[in-house]
N, C-alpha and C. Protein backbone atom coordinates (compact mmCIF):
# COMPACT_ATOMS: atom_id res chain seq x y z
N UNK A 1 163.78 -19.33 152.17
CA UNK A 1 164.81 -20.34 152.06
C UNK A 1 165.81 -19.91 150.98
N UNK A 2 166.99 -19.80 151.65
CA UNK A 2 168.18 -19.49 150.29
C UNK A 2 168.30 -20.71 149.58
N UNK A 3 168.35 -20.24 148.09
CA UNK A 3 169.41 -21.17 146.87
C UNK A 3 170.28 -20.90 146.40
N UNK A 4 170.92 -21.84 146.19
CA UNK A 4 172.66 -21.90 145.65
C UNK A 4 172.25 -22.11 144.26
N UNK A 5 173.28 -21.40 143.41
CA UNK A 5 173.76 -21.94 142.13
C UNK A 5 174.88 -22.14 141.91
N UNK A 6 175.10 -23.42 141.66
CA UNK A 6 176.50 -24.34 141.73
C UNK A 6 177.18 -24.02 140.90
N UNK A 7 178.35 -23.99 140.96
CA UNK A 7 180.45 -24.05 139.79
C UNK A 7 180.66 -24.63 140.46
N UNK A 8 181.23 -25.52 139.11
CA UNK A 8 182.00 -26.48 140.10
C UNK A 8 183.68 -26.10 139.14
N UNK A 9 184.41 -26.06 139.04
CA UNK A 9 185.59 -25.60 137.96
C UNK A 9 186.67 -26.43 138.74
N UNK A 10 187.02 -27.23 137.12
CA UNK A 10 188.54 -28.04 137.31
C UNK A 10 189.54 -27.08 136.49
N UNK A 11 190.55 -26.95 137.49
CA UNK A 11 191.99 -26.14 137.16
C UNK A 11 192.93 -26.73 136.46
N UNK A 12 193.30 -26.42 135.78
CA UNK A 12 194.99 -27.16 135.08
C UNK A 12 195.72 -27.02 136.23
N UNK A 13 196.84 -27.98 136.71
CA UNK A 13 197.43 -27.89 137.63
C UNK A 13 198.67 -27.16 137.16
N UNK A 14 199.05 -26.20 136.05
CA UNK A 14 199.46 -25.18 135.70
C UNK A 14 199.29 -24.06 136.42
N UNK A 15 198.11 -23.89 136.53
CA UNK A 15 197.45 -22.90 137.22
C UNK A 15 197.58 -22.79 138.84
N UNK A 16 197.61 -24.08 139.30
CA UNK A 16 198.03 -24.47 140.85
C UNK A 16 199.52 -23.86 141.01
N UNK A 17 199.74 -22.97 142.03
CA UNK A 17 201.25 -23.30 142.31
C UNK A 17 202.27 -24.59 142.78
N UNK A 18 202.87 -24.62 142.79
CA UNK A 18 203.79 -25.91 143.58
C UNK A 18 202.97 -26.96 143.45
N UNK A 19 202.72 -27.53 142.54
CA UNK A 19 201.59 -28.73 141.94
C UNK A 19 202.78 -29.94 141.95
N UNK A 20 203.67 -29.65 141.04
CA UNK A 20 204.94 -30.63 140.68
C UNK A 20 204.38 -32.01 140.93
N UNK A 21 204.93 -32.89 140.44
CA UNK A 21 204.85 -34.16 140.36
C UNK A 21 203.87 -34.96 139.13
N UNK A 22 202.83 -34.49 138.47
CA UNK A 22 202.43 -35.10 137.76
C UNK A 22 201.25 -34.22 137.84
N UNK A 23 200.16 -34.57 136.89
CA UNK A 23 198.84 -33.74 136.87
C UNK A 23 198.21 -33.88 137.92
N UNK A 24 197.86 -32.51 138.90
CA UNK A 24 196.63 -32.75 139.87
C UNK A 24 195.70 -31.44 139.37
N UNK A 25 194.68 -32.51 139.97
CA UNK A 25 193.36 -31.47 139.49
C UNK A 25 192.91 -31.23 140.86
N UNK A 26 192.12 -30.06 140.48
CA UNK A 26 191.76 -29.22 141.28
C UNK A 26 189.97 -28.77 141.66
N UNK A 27 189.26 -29.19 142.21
CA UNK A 27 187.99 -28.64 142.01
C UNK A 27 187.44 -27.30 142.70
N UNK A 28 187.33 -26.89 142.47
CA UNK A 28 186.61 -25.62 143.28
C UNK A 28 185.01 -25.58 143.12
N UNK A 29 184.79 -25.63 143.98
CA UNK A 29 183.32 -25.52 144.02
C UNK A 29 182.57 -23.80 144.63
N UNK A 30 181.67 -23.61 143.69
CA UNK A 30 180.94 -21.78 144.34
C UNK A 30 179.87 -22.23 144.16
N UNK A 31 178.65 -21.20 144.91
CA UNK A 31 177.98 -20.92 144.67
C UNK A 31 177.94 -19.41 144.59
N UNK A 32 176.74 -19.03 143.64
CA UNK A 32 176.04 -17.92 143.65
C UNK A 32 174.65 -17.98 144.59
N UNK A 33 174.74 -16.73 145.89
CA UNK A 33 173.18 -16.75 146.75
C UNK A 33 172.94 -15.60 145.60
N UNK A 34 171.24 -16.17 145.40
CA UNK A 34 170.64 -15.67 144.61
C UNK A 34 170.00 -13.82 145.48
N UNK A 35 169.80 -14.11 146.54
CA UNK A 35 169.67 -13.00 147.80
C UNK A 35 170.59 -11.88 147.52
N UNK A 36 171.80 -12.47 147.80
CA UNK A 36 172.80 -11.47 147.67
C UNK A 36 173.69 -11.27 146.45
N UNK A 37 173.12 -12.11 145.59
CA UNK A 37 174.49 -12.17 144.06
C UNK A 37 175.69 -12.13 144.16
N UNK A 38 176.03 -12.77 145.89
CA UNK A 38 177.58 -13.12 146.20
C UNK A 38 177.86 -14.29 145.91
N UNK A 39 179.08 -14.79 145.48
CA UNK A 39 179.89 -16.20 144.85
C UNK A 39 180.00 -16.18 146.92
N UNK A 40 179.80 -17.83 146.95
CA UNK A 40 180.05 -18.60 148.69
C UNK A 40 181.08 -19.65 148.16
N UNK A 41 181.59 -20.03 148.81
CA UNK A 41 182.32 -21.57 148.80
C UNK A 41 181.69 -22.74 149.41
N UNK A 42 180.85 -23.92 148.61
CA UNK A 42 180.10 -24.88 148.97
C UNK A 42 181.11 -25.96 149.33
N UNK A 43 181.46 -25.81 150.95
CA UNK A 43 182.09 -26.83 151.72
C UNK A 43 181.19 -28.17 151.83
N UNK A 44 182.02 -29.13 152.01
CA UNK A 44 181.10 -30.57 152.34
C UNK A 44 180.74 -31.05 151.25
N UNK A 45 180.89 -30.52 149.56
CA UNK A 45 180.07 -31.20 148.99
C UNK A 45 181.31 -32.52 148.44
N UNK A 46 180.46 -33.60 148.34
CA UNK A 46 181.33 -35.03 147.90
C UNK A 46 181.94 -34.74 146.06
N UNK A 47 182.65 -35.05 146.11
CA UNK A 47 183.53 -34.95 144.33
C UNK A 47 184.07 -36.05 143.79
N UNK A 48 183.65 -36.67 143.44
CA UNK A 48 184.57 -38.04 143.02
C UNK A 48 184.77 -38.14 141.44
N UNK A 49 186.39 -38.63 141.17
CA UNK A 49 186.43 -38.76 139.72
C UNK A 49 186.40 -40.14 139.54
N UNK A 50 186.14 -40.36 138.84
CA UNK A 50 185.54 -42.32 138.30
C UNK A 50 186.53 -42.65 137.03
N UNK A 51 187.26 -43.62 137.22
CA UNK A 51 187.73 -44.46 135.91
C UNK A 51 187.29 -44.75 135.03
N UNK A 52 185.72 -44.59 135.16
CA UNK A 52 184.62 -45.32 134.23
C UNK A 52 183.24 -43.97 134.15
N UNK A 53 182.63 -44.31 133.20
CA UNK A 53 181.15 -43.77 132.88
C UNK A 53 180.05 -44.40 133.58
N UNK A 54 179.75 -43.48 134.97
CA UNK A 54 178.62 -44.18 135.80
C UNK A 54 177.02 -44.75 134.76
N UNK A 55 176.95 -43.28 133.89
CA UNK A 55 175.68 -43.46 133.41
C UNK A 55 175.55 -44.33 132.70
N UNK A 56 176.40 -44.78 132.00
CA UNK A 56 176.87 -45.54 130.55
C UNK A 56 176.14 -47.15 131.35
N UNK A 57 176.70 -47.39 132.61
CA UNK A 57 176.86 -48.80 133.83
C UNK A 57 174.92 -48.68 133.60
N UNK A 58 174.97 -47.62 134.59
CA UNK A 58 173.34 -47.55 134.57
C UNK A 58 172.10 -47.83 133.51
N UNK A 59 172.55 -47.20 132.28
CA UNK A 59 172.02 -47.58 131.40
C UNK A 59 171.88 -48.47 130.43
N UNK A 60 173.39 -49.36 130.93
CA UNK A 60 173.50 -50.78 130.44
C UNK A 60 172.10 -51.71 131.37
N UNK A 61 172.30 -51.36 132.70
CA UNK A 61 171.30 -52.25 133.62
C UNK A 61 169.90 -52.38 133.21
N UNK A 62 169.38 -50.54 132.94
CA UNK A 62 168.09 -50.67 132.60
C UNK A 62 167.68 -51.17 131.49
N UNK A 63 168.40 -51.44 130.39
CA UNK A 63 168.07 -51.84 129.74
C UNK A 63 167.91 -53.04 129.23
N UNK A 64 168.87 -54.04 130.45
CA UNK A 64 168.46 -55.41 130.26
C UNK A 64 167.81 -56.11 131.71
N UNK A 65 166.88 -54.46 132.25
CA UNK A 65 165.78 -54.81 133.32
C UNK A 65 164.68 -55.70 132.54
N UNK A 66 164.05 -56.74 133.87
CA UNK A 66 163.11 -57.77 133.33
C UNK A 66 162.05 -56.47 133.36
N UNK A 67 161.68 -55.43 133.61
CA UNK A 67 160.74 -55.04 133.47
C UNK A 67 160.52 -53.58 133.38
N UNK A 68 159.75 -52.74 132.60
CA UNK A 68 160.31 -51.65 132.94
C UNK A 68 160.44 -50.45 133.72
N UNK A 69 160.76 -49.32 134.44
CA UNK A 69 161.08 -48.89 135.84
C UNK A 69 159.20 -48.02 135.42
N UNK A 70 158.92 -48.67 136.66
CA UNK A 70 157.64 -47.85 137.42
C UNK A 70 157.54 -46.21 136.95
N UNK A 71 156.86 -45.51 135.85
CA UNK A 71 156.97 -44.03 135.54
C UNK A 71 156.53 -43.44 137.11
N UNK A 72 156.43 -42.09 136.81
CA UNK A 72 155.84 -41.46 137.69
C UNK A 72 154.83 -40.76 136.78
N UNK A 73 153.51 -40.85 137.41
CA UNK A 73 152.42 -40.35 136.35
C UNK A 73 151.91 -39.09 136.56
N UNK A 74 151.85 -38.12 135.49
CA UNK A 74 151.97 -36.92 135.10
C UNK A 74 150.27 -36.91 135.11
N UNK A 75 150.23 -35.52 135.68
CA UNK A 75 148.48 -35.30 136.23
C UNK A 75 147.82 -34.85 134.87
N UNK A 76 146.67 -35.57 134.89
CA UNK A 76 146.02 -35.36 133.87
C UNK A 76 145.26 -33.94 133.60
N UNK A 77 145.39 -33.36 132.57
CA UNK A 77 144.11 -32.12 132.61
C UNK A 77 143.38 -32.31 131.68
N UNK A 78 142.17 -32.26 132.22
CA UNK A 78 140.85 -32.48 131.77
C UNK A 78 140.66 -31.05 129.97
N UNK A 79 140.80 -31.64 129.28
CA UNK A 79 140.14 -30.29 128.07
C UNK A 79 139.08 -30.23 128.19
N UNK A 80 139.21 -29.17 127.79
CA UNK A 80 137.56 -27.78 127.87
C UNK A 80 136.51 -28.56 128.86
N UNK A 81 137.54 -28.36 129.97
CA UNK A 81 136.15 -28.50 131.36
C UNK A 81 136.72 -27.66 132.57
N UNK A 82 136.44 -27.35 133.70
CA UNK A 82 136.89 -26.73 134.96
C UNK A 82 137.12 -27.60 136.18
N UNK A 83 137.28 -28.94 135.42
CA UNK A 83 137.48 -30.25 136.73
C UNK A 83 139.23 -30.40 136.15
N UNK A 84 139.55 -30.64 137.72
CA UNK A 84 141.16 -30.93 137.56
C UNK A 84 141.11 -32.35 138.14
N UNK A 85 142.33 -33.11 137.84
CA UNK A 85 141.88 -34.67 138.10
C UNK A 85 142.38 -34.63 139.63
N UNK A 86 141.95 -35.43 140.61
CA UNK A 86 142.48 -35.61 141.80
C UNK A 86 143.84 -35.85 142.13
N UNK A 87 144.28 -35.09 143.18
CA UNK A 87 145.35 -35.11 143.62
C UNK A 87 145.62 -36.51 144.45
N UNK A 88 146.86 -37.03 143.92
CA UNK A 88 147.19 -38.15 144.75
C UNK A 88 147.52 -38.57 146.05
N UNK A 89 147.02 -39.43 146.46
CA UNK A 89 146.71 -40.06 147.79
C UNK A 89 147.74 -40.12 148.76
N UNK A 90 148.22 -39.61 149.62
CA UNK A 90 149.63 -40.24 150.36
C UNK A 90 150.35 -41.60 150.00
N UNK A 91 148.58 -42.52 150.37
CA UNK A 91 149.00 -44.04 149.93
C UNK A 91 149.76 -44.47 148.75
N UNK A 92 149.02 -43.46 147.70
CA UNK A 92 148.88 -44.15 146.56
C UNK A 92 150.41 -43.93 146.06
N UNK A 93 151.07 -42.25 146.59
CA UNK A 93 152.32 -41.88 146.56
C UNK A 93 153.19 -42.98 147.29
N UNK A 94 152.83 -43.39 148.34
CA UNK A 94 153.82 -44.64 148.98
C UNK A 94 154.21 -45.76 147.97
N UNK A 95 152.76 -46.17 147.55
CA UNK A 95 152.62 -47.09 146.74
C UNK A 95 153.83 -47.26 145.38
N UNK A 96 154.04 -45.99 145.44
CA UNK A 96 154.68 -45.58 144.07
C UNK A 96 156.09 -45.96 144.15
N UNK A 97 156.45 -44.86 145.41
CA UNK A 97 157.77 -44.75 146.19
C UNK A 97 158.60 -46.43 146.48
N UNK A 98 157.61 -47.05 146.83
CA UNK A 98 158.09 -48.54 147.26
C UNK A 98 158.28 -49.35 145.92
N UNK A 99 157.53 -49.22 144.71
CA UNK A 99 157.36 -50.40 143.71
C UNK A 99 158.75 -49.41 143.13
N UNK A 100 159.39 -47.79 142.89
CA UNK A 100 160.45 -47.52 142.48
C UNK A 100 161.15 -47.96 143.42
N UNK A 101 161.47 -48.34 144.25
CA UNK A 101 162.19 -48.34 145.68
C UNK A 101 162.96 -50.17 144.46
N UNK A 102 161.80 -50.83 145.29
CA UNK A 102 161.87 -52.15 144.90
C UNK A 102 162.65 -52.30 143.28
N UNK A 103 162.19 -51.39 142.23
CA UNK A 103 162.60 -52.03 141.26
C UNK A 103 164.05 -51.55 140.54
N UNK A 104 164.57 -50.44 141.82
CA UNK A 104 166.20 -50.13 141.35
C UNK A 104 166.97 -51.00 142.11
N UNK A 105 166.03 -51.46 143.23
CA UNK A 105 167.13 -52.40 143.84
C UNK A 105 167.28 -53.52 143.25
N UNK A 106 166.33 -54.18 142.24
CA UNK A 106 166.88 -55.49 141.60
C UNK A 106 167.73 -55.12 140.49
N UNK A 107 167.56 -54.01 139.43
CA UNK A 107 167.97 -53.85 138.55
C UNK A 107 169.26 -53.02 138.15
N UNK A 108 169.19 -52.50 139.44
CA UNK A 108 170.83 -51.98 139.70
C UNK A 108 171.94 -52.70 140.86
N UNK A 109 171.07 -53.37 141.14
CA UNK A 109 172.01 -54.61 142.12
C UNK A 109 173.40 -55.27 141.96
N UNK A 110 173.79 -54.72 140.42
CA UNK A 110 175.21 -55.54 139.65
C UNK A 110 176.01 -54.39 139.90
N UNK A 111 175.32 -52.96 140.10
CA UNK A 111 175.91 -51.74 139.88
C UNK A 111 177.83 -51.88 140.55
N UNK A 112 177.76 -52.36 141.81
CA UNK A 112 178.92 -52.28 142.31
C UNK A 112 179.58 -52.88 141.74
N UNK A 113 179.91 -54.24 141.47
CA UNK A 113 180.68 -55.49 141.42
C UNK A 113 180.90 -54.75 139.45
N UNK A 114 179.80 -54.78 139.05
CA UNK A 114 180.48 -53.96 137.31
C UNK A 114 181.17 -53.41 137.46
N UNK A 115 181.02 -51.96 138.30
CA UNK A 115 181.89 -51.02 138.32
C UNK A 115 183.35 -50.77 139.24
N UNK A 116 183.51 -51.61 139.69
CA UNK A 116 184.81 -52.76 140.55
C UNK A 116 185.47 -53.19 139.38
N UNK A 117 184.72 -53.69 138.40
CA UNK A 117 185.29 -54.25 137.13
C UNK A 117 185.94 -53.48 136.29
N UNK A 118 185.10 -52.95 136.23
CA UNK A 118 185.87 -51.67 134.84
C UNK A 118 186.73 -50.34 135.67
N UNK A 119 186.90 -50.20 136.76
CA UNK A 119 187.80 -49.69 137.48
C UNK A 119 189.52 -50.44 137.06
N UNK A 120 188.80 -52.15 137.60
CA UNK A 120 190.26 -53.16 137.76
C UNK A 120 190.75 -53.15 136.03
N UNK A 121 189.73 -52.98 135.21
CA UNK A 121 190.12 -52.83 133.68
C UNK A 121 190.76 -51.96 133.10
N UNK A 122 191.01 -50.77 133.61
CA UNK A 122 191.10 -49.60 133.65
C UNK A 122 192.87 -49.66 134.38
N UNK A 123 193.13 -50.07 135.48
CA UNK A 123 193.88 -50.35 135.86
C UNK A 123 193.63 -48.57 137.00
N UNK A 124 192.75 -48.21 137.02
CA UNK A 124 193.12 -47.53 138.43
C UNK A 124 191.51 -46.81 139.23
N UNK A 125 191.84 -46.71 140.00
CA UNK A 125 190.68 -46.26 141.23
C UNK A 125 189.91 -45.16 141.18
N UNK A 126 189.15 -45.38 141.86
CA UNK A 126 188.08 -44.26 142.33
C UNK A 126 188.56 -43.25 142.72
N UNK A 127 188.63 -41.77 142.66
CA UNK A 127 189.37 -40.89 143.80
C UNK A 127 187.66 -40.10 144.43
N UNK A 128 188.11 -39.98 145.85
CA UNK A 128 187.18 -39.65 146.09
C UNK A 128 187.69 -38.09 147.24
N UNK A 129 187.05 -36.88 146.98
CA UNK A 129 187.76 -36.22 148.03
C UNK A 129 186.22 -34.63 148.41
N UNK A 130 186.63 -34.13 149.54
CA UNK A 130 185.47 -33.54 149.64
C UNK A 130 185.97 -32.00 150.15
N UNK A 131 185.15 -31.23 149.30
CA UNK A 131 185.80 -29.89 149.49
C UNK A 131 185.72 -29.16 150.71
N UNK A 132 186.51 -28.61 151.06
CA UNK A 132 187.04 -28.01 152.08
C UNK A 132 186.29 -26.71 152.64
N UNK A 133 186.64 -26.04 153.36
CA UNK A 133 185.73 -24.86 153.76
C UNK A 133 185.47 -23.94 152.85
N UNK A 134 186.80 -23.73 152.05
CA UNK A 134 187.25 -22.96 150.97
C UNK A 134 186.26 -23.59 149.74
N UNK A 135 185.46 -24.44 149.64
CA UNK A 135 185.26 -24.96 148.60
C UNK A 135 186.09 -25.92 147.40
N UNK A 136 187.24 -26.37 148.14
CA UNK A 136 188.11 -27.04 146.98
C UNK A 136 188.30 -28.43 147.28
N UNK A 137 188.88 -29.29 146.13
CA UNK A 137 189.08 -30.48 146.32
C UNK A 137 190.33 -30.84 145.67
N UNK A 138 191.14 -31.64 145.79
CA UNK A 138 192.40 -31.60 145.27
C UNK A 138 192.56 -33.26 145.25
N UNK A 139 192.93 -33.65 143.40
CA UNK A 139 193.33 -34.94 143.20
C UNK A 139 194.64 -34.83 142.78
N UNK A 140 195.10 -35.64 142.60
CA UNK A 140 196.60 -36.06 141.96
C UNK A 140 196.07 -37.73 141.11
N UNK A 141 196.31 -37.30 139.89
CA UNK A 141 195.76 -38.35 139.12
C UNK A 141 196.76 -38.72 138.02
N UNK A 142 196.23 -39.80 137.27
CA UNK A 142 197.59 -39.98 136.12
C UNK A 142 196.73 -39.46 134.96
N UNK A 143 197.68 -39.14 134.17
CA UNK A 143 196.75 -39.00 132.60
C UNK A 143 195.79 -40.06 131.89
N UNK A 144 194.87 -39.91 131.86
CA UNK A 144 193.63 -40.90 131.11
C UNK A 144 192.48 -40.10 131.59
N UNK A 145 191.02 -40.41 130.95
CA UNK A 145 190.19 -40.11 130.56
C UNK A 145 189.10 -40.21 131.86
N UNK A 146 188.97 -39.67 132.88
CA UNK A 146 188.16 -39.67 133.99
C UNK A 146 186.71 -39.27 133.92
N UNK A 147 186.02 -39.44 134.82
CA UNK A 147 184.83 -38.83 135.04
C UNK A 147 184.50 -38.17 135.83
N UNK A 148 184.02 -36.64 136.01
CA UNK A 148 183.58 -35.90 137.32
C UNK A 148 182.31 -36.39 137.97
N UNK A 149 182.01 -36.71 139.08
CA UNK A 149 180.64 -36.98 139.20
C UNK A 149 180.74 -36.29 140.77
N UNK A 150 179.15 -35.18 140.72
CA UNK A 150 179.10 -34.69 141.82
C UNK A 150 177.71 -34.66 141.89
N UNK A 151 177.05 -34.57 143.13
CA UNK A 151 175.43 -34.39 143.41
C UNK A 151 175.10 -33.04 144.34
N UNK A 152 174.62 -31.93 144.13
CA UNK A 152 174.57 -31.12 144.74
C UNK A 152 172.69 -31.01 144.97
N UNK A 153 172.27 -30.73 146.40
CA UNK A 153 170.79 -31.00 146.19
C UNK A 153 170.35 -30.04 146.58
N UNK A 154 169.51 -29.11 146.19
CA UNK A 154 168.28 -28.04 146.12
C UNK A 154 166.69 -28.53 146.82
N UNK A 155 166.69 -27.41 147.58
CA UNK A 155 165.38 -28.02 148.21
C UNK A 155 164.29 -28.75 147.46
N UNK A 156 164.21 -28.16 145.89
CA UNK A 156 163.04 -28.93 144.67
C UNK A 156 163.57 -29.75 143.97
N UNK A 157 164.98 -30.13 143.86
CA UNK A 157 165.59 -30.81 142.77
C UNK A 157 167.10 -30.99 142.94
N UNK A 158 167.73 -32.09 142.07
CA UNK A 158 169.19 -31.63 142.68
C UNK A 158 170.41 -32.02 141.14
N UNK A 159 170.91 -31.42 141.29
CA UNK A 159 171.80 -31.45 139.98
C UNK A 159 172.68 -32.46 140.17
N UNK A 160 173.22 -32.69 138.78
CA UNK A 160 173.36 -34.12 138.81
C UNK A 160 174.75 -33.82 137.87
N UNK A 161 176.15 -34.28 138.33
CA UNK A 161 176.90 -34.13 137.08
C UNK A 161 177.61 -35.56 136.71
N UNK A 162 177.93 -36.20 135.50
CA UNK A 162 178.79 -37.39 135.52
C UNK A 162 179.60 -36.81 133.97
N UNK A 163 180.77 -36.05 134.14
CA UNK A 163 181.31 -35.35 132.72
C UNK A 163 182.30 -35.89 133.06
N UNK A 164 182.75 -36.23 131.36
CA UNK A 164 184.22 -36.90 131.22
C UNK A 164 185.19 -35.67 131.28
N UNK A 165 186.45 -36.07 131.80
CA UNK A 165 186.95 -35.14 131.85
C UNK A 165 188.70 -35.95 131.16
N UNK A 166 189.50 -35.23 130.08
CA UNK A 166 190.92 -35.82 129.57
C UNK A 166 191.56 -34.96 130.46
N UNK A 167 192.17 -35.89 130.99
CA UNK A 167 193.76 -35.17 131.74
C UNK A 167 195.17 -35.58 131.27
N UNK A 168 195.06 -34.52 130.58
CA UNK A 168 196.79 -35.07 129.75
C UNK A 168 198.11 -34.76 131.23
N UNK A 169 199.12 -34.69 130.36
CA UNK A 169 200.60 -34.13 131.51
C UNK A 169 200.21 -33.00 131.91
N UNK A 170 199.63 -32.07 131.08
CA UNK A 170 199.90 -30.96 131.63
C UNK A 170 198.44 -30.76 132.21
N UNK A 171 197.93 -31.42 132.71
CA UNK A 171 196.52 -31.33 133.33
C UNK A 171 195.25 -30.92 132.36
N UNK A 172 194.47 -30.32 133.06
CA UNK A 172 193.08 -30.15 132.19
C UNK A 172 192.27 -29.10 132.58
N UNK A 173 191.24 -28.94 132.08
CA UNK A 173 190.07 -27.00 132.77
C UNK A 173 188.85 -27.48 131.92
N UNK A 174 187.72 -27.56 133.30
CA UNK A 174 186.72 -28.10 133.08
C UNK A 174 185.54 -26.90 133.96
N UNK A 175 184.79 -26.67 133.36
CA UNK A 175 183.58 -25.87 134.64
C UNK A 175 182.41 -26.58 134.26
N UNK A 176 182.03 -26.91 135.67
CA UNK A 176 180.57 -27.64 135.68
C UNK A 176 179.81 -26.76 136.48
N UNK A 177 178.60 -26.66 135.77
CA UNK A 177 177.67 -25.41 135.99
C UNK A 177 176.13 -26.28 136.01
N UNK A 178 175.29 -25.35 136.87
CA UNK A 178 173.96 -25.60 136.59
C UNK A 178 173.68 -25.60 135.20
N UNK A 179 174.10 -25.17 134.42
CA UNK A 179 173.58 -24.69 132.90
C UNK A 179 173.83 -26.07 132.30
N UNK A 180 175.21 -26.94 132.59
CA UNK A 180 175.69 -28.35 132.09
C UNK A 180 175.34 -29.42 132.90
N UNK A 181 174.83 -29.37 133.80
CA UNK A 181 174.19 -30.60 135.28
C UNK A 181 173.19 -30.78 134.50
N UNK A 182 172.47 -32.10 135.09
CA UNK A 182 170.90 -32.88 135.07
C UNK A 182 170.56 -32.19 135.98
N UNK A 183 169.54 -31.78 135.53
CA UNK A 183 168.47 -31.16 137.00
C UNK A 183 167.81 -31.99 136.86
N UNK A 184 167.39 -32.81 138.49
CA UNK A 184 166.47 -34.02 138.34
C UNK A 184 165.42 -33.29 139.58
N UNK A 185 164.30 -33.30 139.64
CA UNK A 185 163.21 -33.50 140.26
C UNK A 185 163.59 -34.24 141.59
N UNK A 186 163.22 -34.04 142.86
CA UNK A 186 163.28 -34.52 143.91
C UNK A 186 161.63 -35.31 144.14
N UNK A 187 161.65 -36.72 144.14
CA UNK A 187 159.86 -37.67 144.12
C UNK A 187 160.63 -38.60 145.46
């Protein structure tokens, strides 16, 4: 099975030719195949810049959850013995899957309607755009303080980016890399 290693790189629209009109940014998205140590262009992947700090929303929620989010429990090893603790049950994995299932849906349930809010506070929108064959994405934005947020997923795990990004007049240059992503675990 091939893996990608993700760039994601925002351009100054300096750098764009025939940009004119105000700052647009630019995303380009690569990968590196690890197979061949060739740079690809990762078409299809979603890019959206946010008015607001997704994580900031999120971590306001959990923290005034009635309860707290279901861990996932880390296998025990037995010291100085040759018994490993049992591997978990399909069920017991369902079991798990459903009580996390259940408890982001109550506790992130405000997620939209907040972030509707602090968009309308903000006084401007979501941009949402998806790169092209070439790997690129192209906004036209005003100057203020945005957020990159992209999800790229790996067969074991999938990177996770939500980086602020300042876009003055003369635009901005940002690279988002595996090295700067959340690598989160796929459960």
């Amino acid at each position: 099975m091939k893996r990608l290693c993700v760039v994601l790189a925002v351009v100054a629209p300096s750098v764009v030719g025939g940009c004119g009109g105000g700052p647009k940014v630019v995303v380009e998205a690569r990968g590196l195949d690890p197979a061949t140590q060739q740079t690809v262009a990762l078409p299809d992947l979603p890019v959206r810049l946010l008015p607001y700090d997704r994580d900031a929303i999120f971590d306001s929620l959990r923290a005034a959850a009635r309860s707290p989010e279901p861990e996932i429990p880390l296998p025990l090893v037995a010291e100085e013995s040759d018994t490993t603790p049992p591997a978990p049950t399909a069920a017991s994995l369902d079991s798990l899957h459903a009580a996390r299932r259940a408890w982001a849906a109550q506790t992130f349930a405000p997620f939209d309607s907040i972030a509707r809010a602090k968009a309308k506070a903000a006084g401007r929108v979501e941009m949402v755009d998806t790169t092209d064959t070439s790997g690129t994405a192209r906004f036209r934005v005003e100057p203020a303080r945005w957020w990159i947020y992209a999800r790229y997923v790996l067969p074991d795990r999938e990177l996770y980016w939500n980086v602020p990004l300042e876009v003055g007049r003369a635009g901005a240059q940002i690279r988002l890399t595996p090295a700067n992503a959340q690598s989160r675990p796929l459960f």
